[in-house]
N, C-alpha and C. Protein backbone atom coordinates (compact mmCIF):
# COMPACT_ATOMS: atom_id res chain seq x y z
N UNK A 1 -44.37 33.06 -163.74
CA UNK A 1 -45.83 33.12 -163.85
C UNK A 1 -46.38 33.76 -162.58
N UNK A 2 -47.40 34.40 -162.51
CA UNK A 2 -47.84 35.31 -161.26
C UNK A 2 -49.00 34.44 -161.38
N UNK A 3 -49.59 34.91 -160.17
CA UNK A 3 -50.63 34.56 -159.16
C UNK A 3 -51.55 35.09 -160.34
N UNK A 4 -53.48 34.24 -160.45
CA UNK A 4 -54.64 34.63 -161.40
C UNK A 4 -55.57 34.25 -161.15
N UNK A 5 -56.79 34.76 -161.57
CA UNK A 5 -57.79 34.59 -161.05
C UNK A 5 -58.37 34.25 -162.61
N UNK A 6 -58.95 33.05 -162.99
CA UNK A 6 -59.83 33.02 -163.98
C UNK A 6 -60.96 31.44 -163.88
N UNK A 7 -61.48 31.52 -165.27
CA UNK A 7 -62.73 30.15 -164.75
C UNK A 7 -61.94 29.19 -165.09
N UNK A 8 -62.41 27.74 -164.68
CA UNK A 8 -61.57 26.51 -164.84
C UNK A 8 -61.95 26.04 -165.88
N UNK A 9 -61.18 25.22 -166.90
CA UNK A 9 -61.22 25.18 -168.34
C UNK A 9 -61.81 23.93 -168.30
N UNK A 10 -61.71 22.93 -166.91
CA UNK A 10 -62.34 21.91 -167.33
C UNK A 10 -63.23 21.16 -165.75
N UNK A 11 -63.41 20.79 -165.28
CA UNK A 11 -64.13 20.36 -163.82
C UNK A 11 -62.82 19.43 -162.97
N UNK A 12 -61.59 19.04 -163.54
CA UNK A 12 -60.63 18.16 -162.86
C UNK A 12 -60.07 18.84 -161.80
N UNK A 13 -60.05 19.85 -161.62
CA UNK A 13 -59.22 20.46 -160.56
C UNK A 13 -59.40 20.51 -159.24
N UNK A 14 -58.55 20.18 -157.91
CA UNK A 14 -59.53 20.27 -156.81
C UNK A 14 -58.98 21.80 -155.93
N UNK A 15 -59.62 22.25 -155.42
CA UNK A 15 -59.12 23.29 -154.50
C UNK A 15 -58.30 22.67 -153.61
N UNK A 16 -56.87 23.22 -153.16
CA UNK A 16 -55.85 22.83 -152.37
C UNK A 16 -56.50 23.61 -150.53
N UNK A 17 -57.39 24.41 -150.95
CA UNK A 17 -58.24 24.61 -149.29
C UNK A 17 -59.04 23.80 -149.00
N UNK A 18 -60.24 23.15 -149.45
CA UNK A 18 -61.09 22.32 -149.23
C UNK A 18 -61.16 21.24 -149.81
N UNK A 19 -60.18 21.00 -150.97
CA UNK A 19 -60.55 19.88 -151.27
C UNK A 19 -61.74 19.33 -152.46
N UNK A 20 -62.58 19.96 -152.14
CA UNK A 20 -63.95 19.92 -153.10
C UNK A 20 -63.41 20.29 -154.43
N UNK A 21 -64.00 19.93 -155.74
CA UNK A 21 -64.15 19.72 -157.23
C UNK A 21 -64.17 21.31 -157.30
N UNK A 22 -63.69 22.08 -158.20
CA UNK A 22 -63.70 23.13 -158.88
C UNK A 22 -64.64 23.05 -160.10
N UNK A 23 -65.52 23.18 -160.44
CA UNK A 23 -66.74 23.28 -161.69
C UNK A 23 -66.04 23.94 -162.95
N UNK A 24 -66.18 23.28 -163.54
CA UNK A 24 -66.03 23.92 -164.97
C UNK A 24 -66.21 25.03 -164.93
N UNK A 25 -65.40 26.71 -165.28
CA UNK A 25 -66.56 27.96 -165.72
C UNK A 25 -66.35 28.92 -164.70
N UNK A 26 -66.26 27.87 -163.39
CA UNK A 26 -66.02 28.49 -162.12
C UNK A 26 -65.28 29.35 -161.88
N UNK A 27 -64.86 30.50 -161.52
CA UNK A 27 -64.16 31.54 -160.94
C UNK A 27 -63.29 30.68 -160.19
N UNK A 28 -61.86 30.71 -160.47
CA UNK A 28 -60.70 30.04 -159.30
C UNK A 28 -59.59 30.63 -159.24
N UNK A 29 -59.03 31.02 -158.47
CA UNK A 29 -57.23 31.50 -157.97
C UNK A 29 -56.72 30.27 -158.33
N UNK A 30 -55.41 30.90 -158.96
CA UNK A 30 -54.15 30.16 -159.52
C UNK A 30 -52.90 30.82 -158.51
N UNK A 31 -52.71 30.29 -157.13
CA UNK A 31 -51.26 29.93 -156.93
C UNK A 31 -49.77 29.95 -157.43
N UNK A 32 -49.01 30.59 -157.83
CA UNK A 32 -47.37 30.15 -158.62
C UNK A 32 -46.81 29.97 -157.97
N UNK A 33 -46.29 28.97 -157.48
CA UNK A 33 -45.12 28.63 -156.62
C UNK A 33 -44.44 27.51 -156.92
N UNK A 34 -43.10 27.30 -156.85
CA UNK A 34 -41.72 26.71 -157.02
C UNK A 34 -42.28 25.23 -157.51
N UNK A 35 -42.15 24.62 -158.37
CA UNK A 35 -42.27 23.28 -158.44
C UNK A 35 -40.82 22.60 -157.86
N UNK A 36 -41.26 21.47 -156.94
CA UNK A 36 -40.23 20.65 -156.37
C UNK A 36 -39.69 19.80 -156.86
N UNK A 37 -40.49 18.98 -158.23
CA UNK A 37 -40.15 18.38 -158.71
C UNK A 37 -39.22 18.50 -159.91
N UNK A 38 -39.58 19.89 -160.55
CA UNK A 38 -38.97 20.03 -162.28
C UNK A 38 -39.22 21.35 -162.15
N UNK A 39 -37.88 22.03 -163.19
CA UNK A 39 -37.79 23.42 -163.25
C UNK A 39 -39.15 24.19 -163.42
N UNK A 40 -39.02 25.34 -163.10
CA UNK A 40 -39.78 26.63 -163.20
C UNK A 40 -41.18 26.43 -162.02
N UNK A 41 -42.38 26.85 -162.39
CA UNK A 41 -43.16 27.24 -161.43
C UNK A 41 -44.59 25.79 -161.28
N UNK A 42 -45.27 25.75 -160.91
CA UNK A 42 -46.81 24.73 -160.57
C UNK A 42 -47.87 26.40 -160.29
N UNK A 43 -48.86 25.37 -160.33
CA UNK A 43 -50.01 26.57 -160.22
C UNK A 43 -50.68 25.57 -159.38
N UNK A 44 -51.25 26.00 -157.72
CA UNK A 44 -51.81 25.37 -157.17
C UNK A 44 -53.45 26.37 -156.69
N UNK A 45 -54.24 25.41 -157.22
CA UNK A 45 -55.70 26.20 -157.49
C UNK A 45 -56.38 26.06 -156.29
N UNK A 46 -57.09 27.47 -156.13
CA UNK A 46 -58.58 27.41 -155.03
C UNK A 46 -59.69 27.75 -155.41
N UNK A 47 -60.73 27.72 -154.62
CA UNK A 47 -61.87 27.97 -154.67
C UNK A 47 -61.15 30.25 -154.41
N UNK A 48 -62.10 31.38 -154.92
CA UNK A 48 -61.72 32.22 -154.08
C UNK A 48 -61.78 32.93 -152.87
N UNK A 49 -63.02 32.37 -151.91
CA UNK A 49 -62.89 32.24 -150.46
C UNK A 49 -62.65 31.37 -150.00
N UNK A 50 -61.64 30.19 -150.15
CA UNK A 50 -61.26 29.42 -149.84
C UNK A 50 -59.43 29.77 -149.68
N UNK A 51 -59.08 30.44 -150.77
CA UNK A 51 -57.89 30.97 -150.83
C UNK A 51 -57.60 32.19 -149.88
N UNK A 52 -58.59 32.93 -149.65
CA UNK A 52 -59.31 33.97 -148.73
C UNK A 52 -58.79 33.82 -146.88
N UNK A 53 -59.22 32.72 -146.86
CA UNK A 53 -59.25 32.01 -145.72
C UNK A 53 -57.59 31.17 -144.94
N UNK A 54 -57.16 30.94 -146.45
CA UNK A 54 -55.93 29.80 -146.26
C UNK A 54 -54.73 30.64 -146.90
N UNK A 55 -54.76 31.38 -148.10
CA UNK A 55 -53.29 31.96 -148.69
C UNK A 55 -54.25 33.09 -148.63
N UNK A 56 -54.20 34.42 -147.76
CA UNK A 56 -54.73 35.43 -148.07
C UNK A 56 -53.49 36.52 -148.14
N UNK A 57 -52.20 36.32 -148.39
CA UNK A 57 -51.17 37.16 -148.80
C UNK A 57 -51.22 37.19 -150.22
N UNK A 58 -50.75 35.88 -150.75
CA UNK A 58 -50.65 36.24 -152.36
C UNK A 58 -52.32 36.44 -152.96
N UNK A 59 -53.81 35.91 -152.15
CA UNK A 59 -54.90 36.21 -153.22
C UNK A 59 -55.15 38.33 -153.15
N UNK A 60 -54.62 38.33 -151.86
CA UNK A 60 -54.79 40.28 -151.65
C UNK A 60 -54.01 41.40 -152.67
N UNK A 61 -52.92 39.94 -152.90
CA UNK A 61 -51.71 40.96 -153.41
C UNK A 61 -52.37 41.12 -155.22
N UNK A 62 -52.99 39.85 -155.66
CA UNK A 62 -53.55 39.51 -156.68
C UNK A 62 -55.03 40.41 -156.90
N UNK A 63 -55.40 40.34 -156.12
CA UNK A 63 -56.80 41.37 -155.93
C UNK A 63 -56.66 42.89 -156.55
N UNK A 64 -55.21 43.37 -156.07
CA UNK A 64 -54.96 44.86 -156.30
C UNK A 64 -54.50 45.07 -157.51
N UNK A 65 -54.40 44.11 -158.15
CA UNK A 65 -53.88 44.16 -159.69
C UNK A 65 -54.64 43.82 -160.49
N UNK A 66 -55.59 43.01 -160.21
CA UNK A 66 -56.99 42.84 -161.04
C UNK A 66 -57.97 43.63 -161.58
N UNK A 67 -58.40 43.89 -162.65
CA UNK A 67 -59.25 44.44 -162.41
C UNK A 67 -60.38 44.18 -163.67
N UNK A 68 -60.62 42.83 -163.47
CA UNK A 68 -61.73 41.81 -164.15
C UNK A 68 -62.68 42.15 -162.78
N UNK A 69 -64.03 41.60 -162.91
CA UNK A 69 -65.21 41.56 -161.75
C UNK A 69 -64.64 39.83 -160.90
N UNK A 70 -64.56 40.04 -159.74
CA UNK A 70 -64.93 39.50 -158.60
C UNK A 70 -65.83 39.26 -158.38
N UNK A 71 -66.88 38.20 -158.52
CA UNK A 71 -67.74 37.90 -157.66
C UNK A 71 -67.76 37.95 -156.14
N UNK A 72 -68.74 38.55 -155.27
CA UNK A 72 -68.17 38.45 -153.76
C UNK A 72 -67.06 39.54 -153.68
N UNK A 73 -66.51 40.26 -154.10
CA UNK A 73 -65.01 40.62 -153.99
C UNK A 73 -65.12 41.06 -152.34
N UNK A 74 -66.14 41.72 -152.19
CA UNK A 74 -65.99 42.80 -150.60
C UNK A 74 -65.62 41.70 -149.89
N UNK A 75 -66.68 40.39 -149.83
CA UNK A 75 -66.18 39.96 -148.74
C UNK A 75 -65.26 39.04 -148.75
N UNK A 76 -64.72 38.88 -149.91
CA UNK A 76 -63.42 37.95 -149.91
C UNK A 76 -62.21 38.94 -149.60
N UNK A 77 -62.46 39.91 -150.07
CA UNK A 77 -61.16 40.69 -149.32
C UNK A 77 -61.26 41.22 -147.87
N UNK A 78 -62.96 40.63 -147.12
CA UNK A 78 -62.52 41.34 -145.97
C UNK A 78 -62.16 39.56 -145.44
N UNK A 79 -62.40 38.67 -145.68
CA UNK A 79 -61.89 37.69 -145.13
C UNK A 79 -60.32 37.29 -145.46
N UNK A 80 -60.04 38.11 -146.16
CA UNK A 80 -58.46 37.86 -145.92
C UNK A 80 -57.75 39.08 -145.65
N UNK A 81 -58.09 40.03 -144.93
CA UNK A 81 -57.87 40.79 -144.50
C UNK A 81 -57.64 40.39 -142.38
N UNK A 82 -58.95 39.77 -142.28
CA UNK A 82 -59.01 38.93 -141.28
C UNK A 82 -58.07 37.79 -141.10
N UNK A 83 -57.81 37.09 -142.07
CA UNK A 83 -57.12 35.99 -141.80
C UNK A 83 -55.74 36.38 -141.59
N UNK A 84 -54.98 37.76 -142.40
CA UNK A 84 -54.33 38.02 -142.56
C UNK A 84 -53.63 38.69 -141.35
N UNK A 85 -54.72 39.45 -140.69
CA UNK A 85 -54.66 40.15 -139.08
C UNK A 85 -54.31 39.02 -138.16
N UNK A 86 -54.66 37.53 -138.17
CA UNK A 86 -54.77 36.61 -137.23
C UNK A 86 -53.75 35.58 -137.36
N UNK A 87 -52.56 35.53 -138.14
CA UNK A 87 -52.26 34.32 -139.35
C UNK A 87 -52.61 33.28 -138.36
N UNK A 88 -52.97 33.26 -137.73
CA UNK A 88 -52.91 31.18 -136.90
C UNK A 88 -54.34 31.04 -137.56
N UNK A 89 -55.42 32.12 -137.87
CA UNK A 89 -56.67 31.38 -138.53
C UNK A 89 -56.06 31.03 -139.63
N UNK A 90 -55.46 31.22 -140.84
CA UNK A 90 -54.88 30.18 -142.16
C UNK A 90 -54.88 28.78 -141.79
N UNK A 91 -54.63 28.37 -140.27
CA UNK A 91 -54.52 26.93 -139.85
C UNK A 91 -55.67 26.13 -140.27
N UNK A 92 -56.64 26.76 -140.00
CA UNK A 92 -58.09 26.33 -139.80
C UNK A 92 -58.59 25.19 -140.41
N UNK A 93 -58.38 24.00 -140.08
CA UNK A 93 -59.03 23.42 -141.15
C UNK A 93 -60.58 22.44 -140.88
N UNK A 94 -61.01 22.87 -140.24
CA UNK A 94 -62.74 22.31 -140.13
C UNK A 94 -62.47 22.10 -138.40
N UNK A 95 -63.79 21.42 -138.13
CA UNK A 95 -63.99 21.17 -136.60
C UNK A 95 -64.26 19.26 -136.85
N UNK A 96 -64.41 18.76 -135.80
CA UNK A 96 -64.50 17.43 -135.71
C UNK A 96 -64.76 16.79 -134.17
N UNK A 97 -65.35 15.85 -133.87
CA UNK A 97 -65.76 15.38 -132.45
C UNK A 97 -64.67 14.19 -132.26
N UNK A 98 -63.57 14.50 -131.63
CA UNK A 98 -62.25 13.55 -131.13
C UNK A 98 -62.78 12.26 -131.15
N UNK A 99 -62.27 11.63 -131.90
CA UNK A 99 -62.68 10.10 -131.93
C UNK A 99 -62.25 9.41 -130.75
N UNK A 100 -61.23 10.09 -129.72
CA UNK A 100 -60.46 8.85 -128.64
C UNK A 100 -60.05 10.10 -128.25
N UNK A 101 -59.65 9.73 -126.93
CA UNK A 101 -58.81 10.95 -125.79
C UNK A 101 -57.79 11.32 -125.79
N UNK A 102 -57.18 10.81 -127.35
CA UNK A 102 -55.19 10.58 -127.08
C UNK A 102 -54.73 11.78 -127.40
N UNK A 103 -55.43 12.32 -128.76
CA UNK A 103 -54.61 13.81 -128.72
C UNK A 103 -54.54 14.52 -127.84
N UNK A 104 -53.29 15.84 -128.05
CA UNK A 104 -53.86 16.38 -127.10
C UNK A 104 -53.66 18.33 -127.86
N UNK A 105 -53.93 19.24 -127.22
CA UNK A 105 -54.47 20.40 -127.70
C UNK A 105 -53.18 20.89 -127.64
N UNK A 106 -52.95 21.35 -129.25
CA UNK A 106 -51.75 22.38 -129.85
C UNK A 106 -51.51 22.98 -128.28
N UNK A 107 -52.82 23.97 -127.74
CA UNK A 107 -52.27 25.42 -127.44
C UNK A 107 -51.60 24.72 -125.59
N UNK A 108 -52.81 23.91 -124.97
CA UNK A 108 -52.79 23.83 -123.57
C UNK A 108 -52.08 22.53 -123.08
N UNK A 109 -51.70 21.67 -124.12
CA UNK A 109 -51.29 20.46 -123.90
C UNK A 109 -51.89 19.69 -123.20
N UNK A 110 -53.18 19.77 -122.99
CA UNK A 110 -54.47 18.63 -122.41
C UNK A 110 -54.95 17.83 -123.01
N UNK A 111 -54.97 16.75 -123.05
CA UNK A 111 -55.93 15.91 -123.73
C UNK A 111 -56.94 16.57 -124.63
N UNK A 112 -57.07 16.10 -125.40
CA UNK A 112 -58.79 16.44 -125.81
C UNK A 112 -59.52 14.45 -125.89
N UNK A 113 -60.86 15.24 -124.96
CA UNK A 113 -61.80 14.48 -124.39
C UNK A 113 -62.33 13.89 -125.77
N UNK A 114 -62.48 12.47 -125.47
CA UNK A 114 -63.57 11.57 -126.61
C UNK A 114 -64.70 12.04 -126.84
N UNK A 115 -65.50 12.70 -128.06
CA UNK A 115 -66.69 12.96 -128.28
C UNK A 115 -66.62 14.28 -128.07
N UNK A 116 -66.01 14.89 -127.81
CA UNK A 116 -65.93 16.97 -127.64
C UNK A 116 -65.19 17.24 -128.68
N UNK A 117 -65.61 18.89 -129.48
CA UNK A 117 -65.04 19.25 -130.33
C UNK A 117 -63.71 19.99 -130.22
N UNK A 118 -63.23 19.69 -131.67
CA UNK A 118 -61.89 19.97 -131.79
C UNK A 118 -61.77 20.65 -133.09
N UNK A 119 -61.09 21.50 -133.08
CA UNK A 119 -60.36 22.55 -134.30
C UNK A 119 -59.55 21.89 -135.07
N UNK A 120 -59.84 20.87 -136.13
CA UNK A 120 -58.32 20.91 -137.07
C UNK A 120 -57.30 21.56 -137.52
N UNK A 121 -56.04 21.76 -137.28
CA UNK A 121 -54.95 22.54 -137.72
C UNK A 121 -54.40 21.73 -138.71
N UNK A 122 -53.96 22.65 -139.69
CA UNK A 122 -52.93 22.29 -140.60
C UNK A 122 -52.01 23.57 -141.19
N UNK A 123 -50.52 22.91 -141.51
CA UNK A 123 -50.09 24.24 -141.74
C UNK A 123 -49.18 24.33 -143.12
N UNK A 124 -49.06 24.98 -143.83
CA UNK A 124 -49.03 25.33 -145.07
C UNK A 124 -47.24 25.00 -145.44
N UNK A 125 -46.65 24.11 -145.84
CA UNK A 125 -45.53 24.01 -146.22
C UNK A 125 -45.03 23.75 -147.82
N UNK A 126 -43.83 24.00 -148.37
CA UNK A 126 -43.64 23.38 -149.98
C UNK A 126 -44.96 23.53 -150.66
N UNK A 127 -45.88 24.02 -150.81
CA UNK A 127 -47.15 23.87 -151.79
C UNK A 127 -48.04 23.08 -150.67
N UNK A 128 -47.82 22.29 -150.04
CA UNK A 128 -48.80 21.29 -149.50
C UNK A 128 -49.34 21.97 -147.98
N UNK A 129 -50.49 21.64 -147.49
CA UNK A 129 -51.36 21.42 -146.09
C UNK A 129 -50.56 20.53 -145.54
N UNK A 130 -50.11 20.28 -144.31
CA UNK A 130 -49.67 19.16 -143.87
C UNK A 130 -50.40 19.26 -142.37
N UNK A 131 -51.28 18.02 -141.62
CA UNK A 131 -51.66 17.82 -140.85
C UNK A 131 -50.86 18.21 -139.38
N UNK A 132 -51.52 19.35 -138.36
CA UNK A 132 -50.70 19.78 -137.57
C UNK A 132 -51.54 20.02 -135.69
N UNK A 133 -52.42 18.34 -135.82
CA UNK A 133 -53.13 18.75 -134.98
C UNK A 133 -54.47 19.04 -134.28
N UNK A 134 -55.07 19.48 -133.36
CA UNK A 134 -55.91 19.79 -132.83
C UNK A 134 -55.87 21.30 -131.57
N UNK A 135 -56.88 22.13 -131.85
CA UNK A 135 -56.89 22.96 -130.52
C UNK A 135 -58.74 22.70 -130.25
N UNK A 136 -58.58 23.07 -128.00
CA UNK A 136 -59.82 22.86 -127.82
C UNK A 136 -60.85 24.10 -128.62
N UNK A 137 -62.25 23.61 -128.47
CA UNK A 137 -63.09 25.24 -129.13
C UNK A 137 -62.04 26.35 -127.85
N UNK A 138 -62.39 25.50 -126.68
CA UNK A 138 -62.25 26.68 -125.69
C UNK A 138 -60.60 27.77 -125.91
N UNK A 139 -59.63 26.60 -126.15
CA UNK A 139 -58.43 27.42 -126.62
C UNK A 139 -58.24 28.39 -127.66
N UNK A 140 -59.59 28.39 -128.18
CA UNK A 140 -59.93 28.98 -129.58
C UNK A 140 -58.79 30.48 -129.45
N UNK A 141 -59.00 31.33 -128.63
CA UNK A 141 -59.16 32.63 -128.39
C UNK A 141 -57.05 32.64 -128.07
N UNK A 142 -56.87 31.92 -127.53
CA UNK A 142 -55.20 32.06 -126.99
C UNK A 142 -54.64 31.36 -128.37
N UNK A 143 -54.96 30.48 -128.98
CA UNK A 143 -53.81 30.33 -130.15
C UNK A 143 -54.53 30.50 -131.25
N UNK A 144 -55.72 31.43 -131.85
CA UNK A 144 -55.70 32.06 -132.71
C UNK A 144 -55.37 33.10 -132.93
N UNK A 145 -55.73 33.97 -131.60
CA UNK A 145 -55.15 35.01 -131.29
C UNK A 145 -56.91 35.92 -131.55
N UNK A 146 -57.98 35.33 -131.92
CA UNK A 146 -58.97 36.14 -131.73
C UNK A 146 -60.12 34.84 -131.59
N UNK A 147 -61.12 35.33 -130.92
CA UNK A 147 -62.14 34.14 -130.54
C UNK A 147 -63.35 33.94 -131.67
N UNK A 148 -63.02 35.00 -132.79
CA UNK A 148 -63.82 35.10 -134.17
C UNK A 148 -63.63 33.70 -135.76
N UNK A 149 -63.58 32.41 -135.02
CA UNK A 149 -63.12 31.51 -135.92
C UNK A 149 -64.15 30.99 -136.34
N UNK A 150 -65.40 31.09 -135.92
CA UNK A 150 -66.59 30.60 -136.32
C UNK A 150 -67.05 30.42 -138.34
N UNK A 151 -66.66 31.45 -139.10
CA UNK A 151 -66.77 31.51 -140.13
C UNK A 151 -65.52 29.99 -140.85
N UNK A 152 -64.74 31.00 -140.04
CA UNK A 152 -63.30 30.03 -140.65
C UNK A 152 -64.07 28.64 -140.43
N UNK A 153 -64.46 27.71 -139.49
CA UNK A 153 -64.75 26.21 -138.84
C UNK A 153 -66.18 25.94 -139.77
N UNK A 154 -66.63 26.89 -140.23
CA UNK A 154 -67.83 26.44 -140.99
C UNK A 154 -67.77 26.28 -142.06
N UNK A 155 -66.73 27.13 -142.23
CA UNK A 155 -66.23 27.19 -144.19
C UNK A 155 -65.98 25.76 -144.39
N UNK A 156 -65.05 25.23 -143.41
CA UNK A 156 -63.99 23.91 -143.86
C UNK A 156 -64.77 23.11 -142.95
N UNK A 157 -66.10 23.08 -142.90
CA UNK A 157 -66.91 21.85 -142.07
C UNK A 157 -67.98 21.64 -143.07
N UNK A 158 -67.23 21.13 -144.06
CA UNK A 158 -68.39 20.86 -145.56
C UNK A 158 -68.95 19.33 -145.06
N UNK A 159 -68.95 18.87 -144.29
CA UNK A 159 -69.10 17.68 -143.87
C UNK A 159 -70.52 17.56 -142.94
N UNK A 160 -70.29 18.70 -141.76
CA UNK A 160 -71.41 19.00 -140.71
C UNK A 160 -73.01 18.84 -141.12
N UNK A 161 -73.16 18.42 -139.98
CA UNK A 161 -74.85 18.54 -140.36
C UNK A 161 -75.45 19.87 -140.04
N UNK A 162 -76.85 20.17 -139.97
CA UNK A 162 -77.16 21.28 -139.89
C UNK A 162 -77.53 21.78 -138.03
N UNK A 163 -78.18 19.82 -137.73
CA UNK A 163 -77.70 20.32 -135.99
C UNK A 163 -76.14 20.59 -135.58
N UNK A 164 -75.12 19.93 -136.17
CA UNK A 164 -74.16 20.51 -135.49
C UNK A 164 -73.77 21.87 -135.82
N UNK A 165 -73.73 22.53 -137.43
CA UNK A 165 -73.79 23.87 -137.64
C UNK A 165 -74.77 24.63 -136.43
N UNK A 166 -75.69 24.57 -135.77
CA UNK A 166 -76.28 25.02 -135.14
C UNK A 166 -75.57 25.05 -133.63
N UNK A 167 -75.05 23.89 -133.42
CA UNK A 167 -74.27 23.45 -131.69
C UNK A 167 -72.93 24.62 -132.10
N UNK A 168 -72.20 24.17 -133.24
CA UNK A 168 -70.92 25.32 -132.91
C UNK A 168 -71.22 26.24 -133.22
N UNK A 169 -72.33 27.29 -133.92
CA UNK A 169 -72.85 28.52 -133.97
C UNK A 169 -72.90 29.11 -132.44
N UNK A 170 -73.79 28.01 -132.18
CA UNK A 170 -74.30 28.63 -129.99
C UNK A 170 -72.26 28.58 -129.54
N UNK A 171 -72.22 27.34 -129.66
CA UNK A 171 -70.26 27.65 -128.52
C UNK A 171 -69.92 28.72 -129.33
N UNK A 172 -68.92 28.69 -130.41
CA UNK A 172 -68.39 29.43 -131.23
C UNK A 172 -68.51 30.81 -131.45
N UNK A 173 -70.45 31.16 -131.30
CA UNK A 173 -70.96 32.39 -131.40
C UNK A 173 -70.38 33.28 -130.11
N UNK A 174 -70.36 33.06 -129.35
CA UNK A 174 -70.76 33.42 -128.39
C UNK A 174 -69.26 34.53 -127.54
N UNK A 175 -68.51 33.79 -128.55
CA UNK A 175 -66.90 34.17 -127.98
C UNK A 175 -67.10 35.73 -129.49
């Protein structure tokens, strides 16, 4: 079974990038990859800038063979075009204010400070996200490999309020 892009037949599905409900009707990427459990393939579903962001090899490769309408298409293919230039942004998985001082930062091996923000990492194994972490904002630039993550941290900060969308716009922007 190959990689597809079509609407979801019913509202049960969740995106394997964010997490969030897929809508009935909705435009979603279908994933094929190896089932671990029982012969032949699984189909693991996204949102399509969500897939953009997190699997932008197989949704690009899927893009060039399509040729149904895309909603968005320009800029879902320039965001995985980006992600694709950077792979450590695929990590990305939202921002968050360190609950306690214990972690400490993927890139610099420092602590990260109680109450300062932090980059969630996660990294893509067997079908699954698996939790891989924290980098500071400031490390942003040395282990992404570009200081342009701002889109990426907002996408997967479905959580944020609109003052903090505003606080990591000013840090974030600025790099």
């Amino acid at each position: 079974m190959a990689h597809i892009f079509e609407p979801a037949t019913s509202g049960r599905s969740k995106c394997r990038g964010c997490g969030q409900s897929i809508a009935r009707g909705e435009l979603r990427f279908g994933e094929s990859v190896p089932n671990l459990f029982a012969d032949g393939d699984t189909t693991l579903w996204f949102h399509p800038l969500c897939a953009a962001y997190k699997r932008p090899q197989p949704l690009l490769e899927t893009l060039e063979t399509t040729t149904e309408g895309i909603p968005d298409r320009e800029r879902i293919e320039q965001v995985a075009r980006h992600s694709m230039a950077h792979e450590r942004l695929q990590r990305i998985d939202g921002v968050e204010r360190a609950p306690s001082g214990q972690a400490k930062c993927r890139h610099c091996h420092e602590p990260i400070e109680r109450g300062s923000w932090r980059i969630r990492v996660v990294f893509f194994d067997e079908g699954r996200f698996a939790p891989g972490g924290s980098v500071h904002l400031g490390c942003r630039e040395a282990y992404f490999g570009t200081p342009e993550v701002l889109d990426h941290v907002l996408h997967f900060g479905a959580g944020l309020s609109d003052t903090e969308r505003a606080e990591l716009t000013r840090e974030l922007g600025a790099g």
